[in-house]
PDB file of N, CA and C in Angstrom:
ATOM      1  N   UNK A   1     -35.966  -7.509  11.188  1.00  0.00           N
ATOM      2  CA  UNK A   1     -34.896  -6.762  10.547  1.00  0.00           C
ATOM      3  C   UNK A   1     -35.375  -6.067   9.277  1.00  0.00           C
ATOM      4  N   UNK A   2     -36.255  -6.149   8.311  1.00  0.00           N
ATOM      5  CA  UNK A   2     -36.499  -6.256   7.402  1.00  0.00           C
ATOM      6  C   UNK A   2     -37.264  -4.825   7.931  1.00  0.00           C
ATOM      7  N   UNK A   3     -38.348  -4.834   8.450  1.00  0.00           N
ATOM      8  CA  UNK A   3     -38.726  -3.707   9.060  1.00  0.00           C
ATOM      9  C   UNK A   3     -37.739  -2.074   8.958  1.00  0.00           C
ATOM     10  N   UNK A   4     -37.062  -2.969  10.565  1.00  0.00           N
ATOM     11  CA  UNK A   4     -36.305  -2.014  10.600  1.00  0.00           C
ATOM     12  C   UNK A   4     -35.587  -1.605   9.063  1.00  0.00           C
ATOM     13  N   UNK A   5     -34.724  -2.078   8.916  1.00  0.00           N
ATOM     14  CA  UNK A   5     -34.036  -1.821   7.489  1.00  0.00           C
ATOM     15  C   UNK A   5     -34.720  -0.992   6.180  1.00  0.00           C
ATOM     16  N   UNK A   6     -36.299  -1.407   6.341  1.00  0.00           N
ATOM     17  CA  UNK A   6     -37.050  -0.426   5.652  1.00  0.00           C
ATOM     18  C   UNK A   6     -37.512   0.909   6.634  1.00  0.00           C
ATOM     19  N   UNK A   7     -37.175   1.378   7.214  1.00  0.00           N
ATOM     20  CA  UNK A   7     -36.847   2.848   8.197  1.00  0.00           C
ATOM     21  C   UNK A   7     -36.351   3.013   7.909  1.00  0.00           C
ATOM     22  N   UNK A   8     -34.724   2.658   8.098  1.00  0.00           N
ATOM     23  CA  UNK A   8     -33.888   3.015   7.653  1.00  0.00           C
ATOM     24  C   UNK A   8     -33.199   3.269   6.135  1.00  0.00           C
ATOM     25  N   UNK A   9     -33.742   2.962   5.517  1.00  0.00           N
ATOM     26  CA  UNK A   9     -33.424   3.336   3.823  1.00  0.00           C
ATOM     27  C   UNK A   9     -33.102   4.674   3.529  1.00  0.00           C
ATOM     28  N   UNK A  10     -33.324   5.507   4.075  1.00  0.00           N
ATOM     29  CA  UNK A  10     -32.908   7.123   3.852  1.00  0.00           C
ATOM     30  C   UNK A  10     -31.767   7.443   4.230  1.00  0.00           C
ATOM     31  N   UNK A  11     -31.244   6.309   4.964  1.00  0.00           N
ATOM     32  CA  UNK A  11     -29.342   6.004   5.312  1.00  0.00           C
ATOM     33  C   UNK A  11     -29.186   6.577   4.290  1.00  0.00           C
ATOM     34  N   UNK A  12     -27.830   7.272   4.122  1.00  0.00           N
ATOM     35  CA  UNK A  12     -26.983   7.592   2.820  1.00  0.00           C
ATOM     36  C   UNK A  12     -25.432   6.082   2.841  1.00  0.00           C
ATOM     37  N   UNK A  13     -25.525   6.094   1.663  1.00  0.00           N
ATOM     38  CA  UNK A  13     -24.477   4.589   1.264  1.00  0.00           C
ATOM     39  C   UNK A  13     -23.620   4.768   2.368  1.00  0.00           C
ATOM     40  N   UNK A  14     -22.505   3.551   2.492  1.00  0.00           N
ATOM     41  CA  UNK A  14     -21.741   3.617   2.848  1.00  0.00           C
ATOM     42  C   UNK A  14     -20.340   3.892   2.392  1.00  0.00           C
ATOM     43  N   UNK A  15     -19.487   5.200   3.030  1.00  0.00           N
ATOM     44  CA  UNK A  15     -18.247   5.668   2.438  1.00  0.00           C
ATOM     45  C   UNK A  15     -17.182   4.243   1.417  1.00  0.00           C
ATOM     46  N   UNK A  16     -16.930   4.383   0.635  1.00  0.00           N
ATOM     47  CA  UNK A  16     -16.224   3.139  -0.385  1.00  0.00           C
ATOM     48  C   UNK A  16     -14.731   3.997   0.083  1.00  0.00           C
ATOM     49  N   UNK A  17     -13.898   2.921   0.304  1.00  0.00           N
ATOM     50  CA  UNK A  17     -12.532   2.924   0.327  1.00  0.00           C
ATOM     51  C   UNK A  17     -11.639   4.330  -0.904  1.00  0.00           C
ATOM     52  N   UNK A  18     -11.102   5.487  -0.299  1.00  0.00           N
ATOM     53  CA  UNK A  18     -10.614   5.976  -1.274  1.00  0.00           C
ATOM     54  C   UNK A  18      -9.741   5.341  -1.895  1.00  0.00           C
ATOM     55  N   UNK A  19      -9.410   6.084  -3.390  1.00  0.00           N
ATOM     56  CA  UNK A  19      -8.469   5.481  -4.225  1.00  0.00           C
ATOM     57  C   UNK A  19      -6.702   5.882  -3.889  1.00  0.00           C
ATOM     58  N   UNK A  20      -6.145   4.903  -3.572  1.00  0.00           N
ATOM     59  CA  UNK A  20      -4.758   5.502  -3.145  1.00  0.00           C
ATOM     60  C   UNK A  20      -4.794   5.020  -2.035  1.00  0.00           C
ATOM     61  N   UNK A  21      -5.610   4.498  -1.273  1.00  0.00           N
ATOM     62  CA  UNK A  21      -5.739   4.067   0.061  1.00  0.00           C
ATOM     63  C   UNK A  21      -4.484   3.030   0.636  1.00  0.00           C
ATOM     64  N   UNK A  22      -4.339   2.486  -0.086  1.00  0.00           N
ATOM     65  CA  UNK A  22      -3.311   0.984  -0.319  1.00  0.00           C
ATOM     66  C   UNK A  22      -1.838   2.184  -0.146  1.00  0.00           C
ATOM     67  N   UNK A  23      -1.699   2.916  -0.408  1.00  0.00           N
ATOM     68  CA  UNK A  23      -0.224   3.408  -0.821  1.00  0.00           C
ATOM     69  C   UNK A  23      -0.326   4.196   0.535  1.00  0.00           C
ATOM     70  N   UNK A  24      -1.149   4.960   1.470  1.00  0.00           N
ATOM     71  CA  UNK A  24      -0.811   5.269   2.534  1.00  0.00           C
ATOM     72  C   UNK A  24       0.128   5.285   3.632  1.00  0.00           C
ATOM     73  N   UNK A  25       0.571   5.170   4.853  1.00  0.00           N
ATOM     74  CA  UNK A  25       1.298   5.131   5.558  1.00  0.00           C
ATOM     75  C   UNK A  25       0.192   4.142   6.572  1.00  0.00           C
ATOM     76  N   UNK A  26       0.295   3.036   6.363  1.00  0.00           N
ATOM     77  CA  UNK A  26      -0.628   2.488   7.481  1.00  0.00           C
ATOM     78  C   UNK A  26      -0.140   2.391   8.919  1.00  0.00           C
ATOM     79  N   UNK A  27      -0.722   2.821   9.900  1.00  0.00           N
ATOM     80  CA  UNK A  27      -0.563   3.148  11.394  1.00  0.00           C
ATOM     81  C   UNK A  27      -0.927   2.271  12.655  1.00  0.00           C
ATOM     82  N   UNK A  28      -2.534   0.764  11.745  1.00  0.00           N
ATOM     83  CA  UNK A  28      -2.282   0.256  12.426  1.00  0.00           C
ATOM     84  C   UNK A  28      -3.092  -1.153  11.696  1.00  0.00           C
ATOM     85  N   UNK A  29      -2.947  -2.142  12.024  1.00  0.00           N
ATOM     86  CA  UNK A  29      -3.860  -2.992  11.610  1.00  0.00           C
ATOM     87  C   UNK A  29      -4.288  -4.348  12.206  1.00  0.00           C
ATOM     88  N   UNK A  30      -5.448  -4.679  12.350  1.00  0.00           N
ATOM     89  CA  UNK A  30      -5.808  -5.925  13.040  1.00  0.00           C
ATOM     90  C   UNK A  30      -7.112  -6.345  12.555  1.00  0.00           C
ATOM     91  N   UNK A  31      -7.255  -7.296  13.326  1.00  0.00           N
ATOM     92  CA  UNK A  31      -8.648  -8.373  12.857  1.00  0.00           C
ATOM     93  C   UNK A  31      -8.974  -8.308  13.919  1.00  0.00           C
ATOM     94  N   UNK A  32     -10.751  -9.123  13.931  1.00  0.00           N
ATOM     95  CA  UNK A  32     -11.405  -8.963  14.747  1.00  0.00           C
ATOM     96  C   UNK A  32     -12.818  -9.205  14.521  1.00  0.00           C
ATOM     97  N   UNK A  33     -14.207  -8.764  15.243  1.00  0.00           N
ATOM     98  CA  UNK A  33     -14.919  -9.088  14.623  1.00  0.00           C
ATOM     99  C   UNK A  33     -16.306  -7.984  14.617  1.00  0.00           C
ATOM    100  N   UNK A  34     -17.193  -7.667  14.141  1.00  0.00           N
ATOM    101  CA  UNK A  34     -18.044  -6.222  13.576  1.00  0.00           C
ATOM    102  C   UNK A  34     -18.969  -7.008  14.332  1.00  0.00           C
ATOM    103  N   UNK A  35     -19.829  -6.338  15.537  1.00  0.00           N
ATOM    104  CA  UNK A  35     -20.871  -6.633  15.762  1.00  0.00           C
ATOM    105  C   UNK A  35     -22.346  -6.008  15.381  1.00  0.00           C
ATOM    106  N   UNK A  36     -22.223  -4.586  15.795  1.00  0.00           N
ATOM    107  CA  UNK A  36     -23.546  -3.393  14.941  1.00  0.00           C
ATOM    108  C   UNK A  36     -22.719  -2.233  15.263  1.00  0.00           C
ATOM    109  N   UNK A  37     -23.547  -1.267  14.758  1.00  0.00           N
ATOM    110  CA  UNK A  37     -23.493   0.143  14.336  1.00  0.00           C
ATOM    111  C   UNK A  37     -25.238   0.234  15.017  1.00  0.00           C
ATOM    112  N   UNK A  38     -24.862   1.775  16.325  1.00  0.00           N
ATOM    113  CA  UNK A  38     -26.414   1.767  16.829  1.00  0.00           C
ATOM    114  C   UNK A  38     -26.202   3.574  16.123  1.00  0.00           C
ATOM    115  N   UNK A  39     -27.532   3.815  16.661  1.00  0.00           N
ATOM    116  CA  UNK A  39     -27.595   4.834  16.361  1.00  0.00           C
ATOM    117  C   UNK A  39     -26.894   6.007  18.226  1.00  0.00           C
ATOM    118  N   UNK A  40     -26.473   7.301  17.835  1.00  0.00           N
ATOM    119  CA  UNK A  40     -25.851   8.116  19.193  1.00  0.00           C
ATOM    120  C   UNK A  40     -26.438   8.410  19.916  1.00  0.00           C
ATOM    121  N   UNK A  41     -26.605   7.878  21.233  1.00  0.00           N
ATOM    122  CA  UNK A  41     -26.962   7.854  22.665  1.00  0.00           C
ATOM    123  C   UNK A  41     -27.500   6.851  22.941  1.00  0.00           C
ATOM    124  N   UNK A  42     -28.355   5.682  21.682  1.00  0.00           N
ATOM    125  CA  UNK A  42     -28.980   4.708  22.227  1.00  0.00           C
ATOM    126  C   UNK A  42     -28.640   3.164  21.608  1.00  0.00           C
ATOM    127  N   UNK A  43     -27.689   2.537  22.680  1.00  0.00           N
ATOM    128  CA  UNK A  43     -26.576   1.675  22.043  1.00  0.00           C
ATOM    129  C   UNK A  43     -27.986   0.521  21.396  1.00  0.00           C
ATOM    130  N   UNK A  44     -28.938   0.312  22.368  1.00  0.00           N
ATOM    131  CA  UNK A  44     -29.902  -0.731  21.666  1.00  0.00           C
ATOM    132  C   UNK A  44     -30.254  -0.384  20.219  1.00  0.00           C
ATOM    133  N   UNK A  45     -30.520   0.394  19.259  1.00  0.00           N
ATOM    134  CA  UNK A  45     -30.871   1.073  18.641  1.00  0.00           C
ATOM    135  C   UNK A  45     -29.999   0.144  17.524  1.00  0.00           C
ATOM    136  N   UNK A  46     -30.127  -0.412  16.710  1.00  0.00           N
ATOM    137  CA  UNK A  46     -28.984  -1.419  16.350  1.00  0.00           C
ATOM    138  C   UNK A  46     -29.690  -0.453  14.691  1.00  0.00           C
ATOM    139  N   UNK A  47     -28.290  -0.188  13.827  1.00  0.00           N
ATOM    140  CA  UNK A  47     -28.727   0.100  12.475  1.00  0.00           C
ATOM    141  C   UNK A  47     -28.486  -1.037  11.511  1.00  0.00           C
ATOM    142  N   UNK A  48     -29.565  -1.491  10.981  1.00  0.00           N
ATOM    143  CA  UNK A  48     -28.998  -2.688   9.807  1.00  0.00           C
ATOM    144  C   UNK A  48     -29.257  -2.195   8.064  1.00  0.00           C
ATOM    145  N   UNK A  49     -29.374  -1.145   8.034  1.00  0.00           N
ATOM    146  CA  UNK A  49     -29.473  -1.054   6.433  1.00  0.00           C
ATOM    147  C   UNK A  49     -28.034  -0.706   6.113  1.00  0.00           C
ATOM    148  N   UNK A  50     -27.728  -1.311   4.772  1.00  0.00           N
ATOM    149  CA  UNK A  50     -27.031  -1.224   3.734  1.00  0.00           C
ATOM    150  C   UNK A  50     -25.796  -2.529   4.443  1.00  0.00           C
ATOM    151  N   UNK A  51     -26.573  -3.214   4.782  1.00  0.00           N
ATOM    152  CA  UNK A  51     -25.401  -4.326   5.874  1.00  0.00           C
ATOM    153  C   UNK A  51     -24.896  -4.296   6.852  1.00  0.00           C
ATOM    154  N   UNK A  52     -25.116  -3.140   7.527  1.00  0.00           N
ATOM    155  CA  UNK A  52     -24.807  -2.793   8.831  1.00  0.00           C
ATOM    156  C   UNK A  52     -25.261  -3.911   9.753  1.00  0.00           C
ATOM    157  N   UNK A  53     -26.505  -4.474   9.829  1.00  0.00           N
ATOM    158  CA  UNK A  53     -26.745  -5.154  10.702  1.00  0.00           C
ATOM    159  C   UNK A  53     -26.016  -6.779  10.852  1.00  0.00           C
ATOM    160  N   UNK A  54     -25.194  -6.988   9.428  1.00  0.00           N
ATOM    161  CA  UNK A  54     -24.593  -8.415   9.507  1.00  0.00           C
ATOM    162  C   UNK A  54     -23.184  -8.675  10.691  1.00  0.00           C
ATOM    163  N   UNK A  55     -23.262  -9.879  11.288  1.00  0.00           N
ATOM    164  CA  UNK A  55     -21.926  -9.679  12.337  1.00  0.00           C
ATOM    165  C   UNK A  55     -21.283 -10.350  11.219  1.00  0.00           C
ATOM    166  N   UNK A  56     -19.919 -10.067  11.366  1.00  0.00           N
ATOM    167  CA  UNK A  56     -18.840 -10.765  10.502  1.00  0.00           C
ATOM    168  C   UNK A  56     -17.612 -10.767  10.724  1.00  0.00           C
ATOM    169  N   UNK A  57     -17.034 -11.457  10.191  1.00  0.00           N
ATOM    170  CA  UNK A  57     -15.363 -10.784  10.884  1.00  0.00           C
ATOM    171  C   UNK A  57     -14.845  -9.666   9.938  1.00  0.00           C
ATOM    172  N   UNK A  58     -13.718  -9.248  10.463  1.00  0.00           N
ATOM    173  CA  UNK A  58     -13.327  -7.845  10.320  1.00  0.00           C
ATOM    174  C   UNK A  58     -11.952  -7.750   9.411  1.00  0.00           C
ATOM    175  N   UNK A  59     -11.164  -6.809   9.253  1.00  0.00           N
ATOM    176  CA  UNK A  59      -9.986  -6.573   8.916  1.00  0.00           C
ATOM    177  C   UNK A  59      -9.758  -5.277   8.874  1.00  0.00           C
ATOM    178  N   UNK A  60      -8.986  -4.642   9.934  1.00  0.00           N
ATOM    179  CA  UNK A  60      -9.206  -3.367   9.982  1.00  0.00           C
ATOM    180  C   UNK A  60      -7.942  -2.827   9.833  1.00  0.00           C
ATOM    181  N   UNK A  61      -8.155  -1.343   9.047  1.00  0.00           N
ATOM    182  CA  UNK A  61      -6.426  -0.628   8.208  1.00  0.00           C
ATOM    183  C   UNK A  61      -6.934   0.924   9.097  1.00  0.00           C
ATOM    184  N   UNK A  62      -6.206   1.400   9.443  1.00  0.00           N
ATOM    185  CA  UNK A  62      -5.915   2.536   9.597  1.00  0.00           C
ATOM    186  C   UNK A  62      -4.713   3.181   9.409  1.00  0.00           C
ATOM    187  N   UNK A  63      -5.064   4.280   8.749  1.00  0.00           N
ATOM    188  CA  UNK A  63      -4.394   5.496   8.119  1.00  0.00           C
ATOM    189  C   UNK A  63      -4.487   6.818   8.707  1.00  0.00           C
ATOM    190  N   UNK A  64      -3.685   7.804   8.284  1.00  0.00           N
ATOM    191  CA  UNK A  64      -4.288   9.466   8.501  1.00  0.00           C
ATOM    192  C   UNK A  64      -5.465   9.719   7.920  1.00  0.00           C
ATOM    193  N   UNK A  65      -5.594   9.345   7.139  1.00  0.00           N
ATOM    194  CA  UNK A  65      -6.656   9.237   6.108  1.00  0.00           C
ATOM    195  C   UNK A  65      -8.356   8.646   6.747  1.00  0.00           C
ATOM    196  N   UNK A  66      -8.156   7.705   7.365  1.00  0.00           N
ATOM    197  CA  UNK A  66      -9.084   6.910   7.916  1.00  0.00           C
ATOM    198  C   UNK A  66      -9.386   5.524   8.450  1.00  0.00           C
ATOM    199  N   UNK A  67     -10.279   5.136   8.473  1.00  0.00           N
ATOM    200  CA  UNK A  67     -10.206   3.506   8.880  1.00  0.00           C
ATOM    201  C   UNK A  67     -11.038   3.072   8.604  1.00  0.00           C
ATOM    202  N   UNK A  68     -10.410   1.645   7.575  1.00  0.00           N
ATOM    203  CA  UNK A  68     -11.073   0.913   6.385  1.00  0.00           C
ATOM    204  C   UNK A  68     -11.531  -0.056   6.820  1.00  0.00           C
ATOM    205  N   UNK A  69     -12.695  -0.307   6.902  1.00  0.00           N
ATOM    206  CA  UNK A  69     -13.061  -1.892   7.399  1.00  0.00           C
ATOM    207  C   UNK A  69     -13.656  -2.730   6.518  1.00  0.00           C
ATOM    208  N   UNK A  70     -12.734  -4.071   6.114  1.00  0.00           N
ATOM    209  CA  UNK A  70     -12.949  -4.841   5.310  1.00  0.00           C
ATOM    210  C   UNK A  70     -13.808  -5.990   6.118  1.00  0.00           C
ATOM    211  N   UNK A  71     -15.160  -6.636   5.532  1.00  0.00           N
ATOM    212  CA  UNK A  71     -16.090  -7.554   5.836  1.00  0.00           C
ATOM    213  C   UNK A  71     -16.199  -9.056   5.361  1.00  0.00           C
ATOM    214  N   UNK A  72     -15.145  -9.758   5.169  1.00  0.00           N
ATOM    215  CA  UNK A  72     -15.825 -10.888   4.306  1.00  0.00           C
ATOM    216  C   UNK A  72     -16.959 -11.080   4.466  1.00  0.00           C
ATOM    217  N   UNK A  73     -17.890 -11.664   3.403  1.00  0.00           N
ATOM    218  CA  UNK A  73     -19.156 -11.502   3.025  1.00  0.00           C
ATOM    219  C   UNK A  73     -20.077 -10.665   3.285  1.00  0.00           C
ATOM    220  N   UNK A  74     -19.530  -9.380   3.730  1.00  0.00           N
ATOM    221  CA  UNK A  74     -20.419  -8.521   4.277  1.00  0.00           C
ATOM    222  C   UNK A  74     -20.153  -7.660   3.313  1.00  0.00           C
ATOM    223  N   UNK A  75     -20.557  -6.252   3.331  1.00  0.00           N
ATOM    224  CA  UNK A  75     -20.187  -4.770   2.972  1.00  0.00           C
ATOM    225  C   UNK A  75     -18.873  -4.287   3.705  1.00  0.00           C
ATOM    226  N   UNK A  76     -18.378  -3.839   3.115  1.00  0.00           N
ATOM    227  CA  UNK A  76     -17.077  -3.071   3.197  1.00  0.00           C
ATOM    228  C   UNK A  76     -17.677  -2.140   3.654  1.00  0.00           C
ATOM    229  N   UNK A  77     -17.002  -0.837   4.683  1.00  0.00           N
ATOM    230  CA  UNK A  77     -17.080   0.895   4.486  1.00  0.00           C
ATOM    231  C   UNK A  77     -15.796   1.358   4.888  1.00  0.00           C
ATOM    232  N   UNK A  78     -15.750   2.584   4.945  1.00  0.00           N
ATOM    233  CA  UNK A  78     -14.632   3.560   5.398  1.00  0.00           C
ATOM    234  C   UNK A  78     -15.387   4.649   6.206  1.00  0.00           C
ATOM    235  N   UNK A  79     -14.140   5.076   7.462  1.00  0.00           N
ATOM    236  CA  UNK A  79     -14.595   5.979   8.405  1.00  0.00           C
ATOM    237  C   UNK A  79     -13.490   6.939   8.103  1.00  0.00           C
ATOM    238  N   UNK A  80     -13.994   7.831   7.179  1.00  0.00           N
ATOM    239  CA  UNK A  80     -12.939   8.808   7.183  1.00  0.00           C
ATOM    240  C   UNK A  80     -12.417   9.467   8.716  1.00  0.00           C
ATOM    241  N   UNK A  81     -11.375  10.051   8.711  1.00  0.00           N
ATOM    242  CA  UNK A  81     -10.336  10.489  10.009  1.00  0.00           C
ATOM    243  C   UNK A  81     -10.827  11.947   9.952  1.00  0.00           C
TER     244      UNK A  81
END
């Protein structure tokens, strides 16, 4: 992992929750659990920098806005819409 993860360092961060996010119109929400993030077309391709590669459980908000995925002990990101 460590490897990989040093390839990958030219990742750009991961999107942080906008501000106002909380006051939205939330549309849907559930739990669950984060397994990886690969890279597009090649599901083996597993990305682990910036925490991507940790499994964890989930908490997921969606908005118009986007969809927030909260990590206990992991990294947080947001997928803007």
């Amino acid at each position: 992992w460590k490897w990989r993860a040093s390839l990958q360092s030219d990742l750009p961060e991961l999107p942080a929750t906008p501000e106002g996010f909380a006051d939205d119109e939330t549309l849907l929400t559930m739990e669950g659990r984060y397994h990886a993030s690969t890279t597009a077309g090649h599901w083996l391709d597993r990305i682990v920098a910036h925490g991507l590669g940790t499994r964890s459980r989930t908490e997921l908000t969606l908005t118009a806005r986007g969809l927030d995925v909260v990590r206990p002990g992991a990294a947080d990101f947001f997928i803007p819409a």
